[in-house]
C-alpha atoms as a PDB file:
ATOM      1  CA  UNK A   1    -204.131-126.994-158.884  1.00  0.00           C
ATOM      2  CA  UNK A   2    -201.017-126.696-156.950  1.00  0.00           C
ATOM      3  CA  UNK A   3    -201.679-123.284-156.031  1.00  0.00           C
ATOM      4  CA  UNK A   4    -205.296-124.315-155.187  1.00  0.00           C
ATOM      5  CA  UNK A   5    -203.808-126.561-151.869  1.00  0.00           C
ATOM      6  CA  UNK A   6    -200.711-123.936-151.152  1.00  0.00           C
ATOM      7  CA  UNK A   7    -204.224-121.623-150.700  1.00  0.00           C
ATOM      8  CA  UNK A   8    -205.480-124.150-148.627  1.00  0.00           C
ATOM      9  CA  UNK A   9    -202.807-125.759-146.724  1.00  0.00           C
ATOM     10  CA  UNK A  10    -202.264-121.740-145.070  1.00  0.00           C
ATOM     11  CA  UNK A  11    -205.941-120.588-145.019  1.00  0.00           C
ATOM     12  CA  UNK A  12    -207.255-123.074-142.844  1.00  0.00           C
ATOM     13  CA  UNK A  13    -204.937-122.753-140.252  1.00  0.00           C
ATOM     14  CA  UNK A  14    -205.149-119.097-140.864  1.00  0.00           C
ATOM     15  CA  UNK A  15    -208.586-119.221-140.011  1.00  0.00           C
ATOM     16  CA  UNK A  16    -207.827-121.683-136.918  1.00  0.00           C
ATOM     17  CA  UNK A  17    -204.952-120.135-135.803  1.00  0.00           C
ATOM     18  CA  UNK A  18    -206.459-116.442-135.570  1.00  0.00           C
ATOM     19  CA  UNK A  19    -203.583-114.264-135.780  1.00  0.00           C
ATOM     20  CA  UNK A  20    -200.623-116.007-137.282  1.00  0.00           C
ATOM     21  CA  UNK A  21    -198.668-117.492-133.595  1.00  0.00           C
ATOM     22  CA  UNK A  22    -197.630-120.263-132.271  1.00  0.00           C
ATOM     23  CA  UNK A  23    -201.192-121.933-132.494  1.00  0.00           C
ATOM     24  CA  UNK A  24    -201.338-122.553-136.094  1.00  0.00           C
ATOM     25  CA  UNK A  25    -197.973-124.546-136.353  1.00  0.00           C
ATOM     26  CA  UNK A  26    -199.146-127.559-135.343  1.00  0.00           C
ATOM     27  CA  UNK A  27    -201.838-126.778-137.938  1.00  0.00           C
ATOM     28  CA  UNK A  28    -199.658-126.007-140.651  1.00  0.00           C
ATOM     29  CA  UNK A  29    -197.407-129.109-140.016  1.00  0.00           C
ATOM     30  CA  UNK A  30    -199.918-131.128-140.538  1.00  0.00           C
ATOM     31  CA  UNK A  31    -201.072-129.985-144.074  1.00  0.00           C
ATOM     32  CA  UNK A  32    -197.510-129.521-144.956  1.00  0.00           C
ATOM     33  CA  UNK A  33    -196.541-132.593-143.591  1.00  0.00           C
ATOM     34  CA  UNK A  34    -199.167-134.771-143.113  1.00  0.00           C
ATOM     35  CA  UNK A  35    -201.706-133.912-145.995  1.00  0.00           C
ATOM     36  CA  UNK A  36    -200.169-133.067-148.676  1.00  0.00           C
ATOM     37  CA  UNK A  37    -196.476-134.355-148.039  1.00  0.00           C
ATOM     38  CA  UNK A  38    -194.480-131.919-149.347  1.00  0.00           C
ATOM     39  CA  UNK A  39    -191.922-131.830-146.640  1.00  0.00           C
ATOM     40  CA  UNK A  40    -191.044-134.243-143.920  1.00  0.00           C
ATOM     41  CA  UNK A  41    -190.563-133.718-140.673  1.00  0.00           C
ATOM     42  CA  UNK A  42    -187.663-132.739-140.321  1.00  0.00           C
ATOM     43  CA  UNK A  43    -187.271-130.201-143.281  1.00  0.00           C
ATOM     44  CA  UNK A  44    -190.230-129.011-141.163  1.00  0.00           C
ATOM     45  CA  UNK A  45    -188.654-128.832-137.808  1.00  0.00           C
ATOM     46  CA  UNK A  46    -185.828-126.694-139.875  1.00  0.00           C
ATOM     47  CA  UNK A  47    -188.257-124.468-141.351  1.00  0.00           C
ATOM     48  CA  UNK A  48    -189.680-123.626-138.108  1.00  0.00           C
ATOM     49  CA  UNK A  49    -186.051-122.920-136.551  1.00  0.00           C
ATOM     50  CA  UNK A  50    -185.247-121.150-139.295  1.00  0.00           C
ATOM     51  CA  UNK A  51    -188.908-119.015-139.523  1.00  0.00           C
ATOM     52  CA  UNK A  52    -188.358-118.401-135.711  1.00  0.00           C
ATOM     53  CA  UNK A  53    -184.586-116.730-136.471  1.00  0.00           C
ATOM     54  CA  UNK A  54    -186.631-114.225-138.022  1.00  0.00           C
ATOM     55  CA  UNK A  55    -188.552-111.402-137.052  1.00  0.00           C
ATOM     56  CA  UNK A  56    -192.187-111.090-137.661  1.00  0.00           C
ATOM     57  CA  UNK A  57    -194.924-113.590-137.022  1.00  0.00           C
ATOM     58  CA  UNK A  58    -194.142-117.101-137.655  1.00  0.00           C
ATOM     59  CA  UNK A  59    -196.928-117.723-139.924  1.00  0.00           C
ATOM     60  CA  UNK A  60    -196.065-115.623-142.657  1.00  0.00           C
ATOM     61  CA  UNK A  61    -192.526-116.676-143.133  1.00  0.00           C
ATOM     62  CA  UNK A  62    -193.400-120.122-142.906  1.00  0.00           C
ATOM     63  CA  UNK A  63    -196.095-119.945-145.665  1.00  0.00           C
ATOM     64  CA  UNK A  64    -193.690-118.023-147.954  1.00  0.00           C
ATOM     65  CA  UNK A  65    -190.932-120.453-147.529  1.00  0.00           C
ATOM     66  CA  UNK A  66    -192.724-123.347-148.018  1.00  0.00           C
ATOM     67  CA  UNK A  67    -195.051-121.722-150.848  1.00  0.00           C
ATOM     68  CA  UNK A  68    -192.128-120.491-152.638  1.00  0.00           C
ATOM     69  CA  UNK A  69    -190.549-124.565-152.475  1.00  0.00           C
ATOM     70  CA  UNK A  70    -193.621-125.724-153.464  1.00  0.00           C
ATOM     71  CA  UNK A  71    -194.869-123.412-156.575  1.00  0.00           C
ATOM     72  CA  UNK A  72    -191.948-120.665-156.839  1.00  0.00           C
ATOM     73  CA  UNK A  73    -192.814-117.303-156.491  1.00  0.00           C
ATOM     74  CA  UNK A  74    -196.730-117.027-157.040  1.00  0.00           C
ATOM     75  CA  UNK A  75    -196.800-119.954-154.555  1.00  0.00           C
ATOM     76  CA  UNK A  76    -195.110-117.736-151.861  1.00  0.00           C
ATOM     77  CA  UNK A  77    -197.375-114.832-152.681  1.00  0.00           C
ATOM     78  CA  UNK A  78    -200.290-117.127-152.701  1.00  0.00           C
ATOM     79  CA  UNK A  79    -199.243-118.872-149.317  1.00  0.00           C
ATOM     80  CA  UNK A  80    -198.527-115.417-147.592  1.00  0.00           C
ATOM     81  CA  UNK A  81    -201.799-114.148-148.845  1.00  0.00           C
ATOM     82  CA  UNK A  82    -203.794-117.163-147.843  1.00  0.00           C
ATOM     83  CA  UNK A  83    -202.293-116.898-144.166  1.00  0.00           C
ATOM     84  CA  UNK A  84    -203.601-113.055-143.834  1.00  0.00           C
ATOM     85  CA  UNK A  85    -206.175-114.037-145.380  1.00  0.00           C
ATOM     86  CA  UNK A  86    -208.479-114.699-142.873  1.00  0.00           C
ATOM     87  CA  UNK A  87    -207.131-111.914-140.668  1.00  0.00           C
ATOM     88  CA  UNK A  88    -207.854-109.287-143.408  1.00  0.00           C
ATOM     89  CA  UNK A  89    -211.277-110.432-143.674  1.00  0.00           C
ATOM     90  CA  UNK A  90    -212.399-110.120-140.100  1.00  0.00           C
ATOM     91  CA  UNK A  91    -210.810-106.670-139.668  1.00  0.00           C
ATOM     92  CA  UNK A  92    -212.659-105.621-142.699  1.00  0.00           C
ATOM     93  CA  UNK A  93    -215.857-107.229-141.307  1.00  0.00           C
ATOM     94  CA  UNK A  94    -215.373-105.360-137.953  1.00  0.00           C
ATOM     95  CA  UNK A  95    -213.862-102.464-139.431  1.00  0.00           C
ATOM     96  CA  UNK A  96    -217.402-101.866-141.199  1.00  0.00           C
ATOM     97  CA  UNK A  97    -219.325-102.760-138.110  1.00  0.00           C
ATOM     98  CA  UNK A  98    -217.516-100.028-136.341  1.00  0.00           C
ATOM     99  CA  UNK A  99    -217.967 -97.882-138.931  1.00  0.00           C
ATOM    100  CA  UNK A 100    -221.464 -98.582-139.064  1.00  0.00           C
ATOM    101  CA  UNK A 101    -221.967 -97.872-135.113  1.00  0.00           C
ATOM    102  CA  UNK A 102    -219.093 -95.038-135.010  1.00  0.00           C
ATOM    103  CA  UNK A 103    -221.524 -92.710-133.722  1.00  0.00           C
ATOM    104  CA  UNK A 104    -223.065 -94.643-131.008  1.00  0.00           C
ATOM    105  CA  UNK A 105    -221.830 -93.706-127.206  1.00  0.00           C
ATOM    106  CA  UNK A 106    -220.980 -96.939-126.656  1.00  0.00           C
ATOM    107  CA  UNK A 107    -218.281 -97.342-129.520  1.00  0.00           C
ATOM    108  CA  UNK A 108    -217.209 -93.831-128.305  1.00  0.00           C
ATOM    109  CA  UNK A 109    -217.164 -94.830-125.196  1.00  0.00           C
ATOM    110  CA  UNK A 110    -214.534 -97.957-126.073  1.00  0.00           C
ATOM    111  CA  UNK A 111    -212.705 -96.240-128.356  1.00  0.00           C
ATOM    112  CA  UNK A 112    -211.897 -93.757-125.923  1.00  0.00           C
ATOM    113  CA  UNK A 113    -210.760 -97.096-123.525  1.00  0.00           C
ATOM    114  CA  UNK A 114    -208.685 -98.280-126.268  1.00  0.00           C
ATOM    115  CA  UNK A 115    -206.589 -95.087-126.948  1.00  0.00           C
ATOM    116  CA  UNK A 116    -204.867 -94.556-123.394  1.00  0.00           C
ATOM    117  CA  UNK A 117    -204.017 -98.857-123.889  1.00  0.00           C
ATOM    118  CA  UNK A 118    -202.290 -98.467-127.077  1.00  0.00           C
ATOM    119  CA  UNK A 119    -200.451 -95.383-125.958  1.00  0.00           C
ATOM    120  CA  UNK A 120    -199.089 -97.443-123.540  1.00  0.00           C
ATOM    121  CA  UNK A 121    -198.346-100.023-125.307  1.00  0.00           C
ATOM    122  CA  UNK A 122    -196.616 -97.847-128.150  1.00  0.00           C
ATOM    123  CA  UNK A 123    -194.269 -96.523-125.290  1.00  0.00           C
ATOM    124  CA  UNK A 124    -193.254 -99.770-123.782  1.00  0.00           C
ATOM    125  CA  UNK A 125    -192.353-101.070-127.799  1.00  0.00           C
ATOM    126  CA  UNK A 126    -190.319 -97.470-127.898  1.00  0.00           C
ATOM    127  CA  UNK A 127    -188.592 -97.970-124.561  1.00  0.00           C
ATOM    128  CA  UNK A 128    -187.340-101.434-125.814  1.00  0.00           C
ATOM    129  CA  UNK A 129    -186.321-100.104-129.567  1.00  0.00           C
ATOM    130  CA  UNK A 130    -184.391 -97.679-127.336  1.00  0.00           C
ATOM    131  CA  UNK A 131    -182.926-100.084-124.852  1.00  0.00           C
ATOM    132  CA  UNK A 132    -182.115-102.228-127.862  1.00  0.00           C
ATOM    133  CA  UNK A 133    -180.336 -99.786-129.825  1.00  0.00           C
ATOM    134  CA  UNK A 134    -178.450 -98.504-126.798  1.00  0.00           C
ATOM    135  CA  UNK A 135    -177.033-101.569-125.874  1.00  0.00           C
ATOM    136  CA  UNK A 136    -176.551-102.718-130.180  1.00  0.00           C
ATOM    137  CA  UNK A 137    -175.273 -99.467-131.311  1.00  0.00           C
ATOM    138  CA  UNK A 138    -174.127 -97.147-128.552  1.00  0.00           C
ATOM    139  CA  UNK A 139    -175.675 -94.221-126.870  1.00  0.00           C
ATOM    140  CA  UNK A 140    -173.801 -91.608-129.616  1.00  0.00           C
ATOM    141  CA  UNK A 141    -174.892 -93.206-132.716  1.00  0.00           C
ATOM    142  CA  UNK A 142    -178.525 -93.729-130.679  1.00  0.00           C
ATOM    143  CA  UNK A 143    -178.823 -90.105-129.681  1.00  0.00           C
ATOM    144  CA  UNK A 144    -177.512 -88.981-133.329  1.00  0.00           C
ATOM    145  CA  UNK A 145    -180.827 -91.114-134.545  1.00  0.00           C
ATOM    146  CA  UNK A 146    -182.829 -89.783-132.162  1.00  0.00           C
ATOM    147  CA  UNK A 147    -182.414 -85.931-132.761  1.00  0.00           C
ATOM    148  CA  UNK A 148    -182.253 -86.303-136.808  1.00  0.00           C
ATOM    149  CA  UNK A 149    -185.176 -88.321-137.327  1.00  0.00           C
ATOM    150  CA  UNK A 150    -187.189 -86.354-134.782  1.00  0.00           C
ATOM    151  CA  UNK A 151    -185.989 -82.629-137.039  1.00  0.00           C
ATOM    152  CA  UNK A 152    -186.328 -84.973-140.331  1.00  0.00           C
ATOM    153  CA  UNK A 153    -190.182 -86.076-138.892  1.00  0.00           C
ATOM    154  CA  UNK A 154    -191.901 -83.028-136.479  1.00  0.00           C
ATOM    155  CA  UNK A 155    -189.757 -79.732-138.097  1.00  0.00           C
ATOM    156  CA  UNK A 156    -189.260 -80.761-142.019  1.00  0.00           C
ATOM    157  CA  UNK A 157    -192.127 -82.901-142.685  1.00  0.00           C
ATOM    158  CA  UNK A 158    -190.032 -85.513-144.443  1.00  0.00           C
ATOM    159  CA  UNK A 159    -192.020 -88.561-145.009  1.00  0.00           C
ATOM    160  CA  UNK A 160    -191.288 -91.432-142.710  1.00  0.00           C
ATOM    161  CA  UNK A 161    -190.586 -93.884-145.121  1.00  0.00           C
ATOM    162  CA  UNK A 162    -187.372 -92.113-146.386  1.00  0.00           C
ATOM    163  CA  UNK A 163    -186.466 -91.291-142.956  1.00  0.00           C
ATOM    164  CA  UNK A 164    -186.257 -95.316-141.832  1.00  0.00           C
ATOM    165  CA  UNK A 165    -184.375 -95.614-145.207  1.00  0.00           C
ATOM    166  CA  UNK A 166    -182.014 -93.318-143.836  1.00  0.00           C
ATOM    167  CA  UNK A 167    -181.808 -95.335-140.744  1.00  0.00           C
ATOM    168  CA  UNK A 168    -180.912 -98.388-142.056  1.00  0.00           C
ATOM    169  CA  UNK A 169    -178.353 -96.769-144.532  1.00  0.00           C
ATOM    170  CA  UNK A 170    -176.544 -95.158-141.387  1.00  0.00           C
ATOM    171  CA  UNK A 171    -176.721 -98.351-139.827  1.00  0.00           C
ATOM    172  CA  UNK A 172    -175.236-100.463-142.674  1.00  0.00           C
ATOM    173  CA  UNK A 173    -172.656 -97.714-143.356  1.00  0.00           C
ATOM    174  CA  UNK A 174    -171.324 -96.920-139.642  1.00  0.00           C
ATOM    175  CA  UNK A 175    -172.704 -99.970-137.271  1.00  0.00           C
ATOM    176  CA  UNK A 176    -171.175-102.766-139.742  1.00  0.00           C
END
């Protein structure tokens, strides 16, 4: 049963707070909080703080923590799952509507809209990573990262997975 609310306390505001941001805390705290009392405010307030310390949407780390105090680990999965939840469902719903209509001109037409916007917005996240790892790690070690994982990606094919492994080893070896 416990794992029955953890699915509900996240889905709802899941489905509320399209998307996982800042809209579906106040949600959240009040089935945490509120409903079902398993924290107080305060533990709340520190569970936010803490959630926000970390990268990725808030959401998401917020429903593990609190799933994983509530019902250990199958309560974190279920709480993370019950926050994507709704997400997953309406991409899959659209995703087969699009699929459905791929060949009209009109969904050509936006797609075609959509492409030169996400280019964009792909180059202003790489400009930032860039910036970021300038400033963090130092134009040698950034340039070094640069040229390898570009050979390691475009001339040997390597898969990108073990080439952000990589990454993060040469990080934790020479940046610590």
């Amino acid at each position: 049963m416990i794992y029955w609310d953890i699915f509900l306390a996240f889905f709802i505001p899941g489905i509320l707070g399209y998307g996982g941001g800042p809209a579906s805390i106040p949600l959240v705290e009040y089935e945490v909080v509120a409903r079902y009392q398993w924290m107080t405010v305060e533990e709340f307030s520190e569970v936010l703080a803490l959630g926000n310390a970390l990268p990725g949407p808030i959401a998401t780390k917020m429903a593990g923590y609190i799933g994983y105090e509530v019902g250990g680990v199958f309560g974190a999965f279920v709480g993370v799952f019950a926050t994507v939840a709704p997400s997953l469902i309406l991409m899959i719903a659209l995703l087969g509507l699009l699929y459905k209509f791929k060949n009209s001109p009109k969904v050509k037409r936006m797609t075609a809209l959509v492409r030169p916007t996400i280019a964009i917005l792909l180059g202003t996240l790489t400009y930032r990573f860039l910036e970021s790892s300038y400033v963090g790690a130092g134009i040698w070690h950034t340039l070094f990262l640069l040229v390898v994982g570009f050979f390691l990606l475009e001339k040997w094919k390597v898969h990108p997975a073990f080439v952000i492994v990589g990454g993060l080893s040469y990080g934790a070896i020479f940046l610590s």
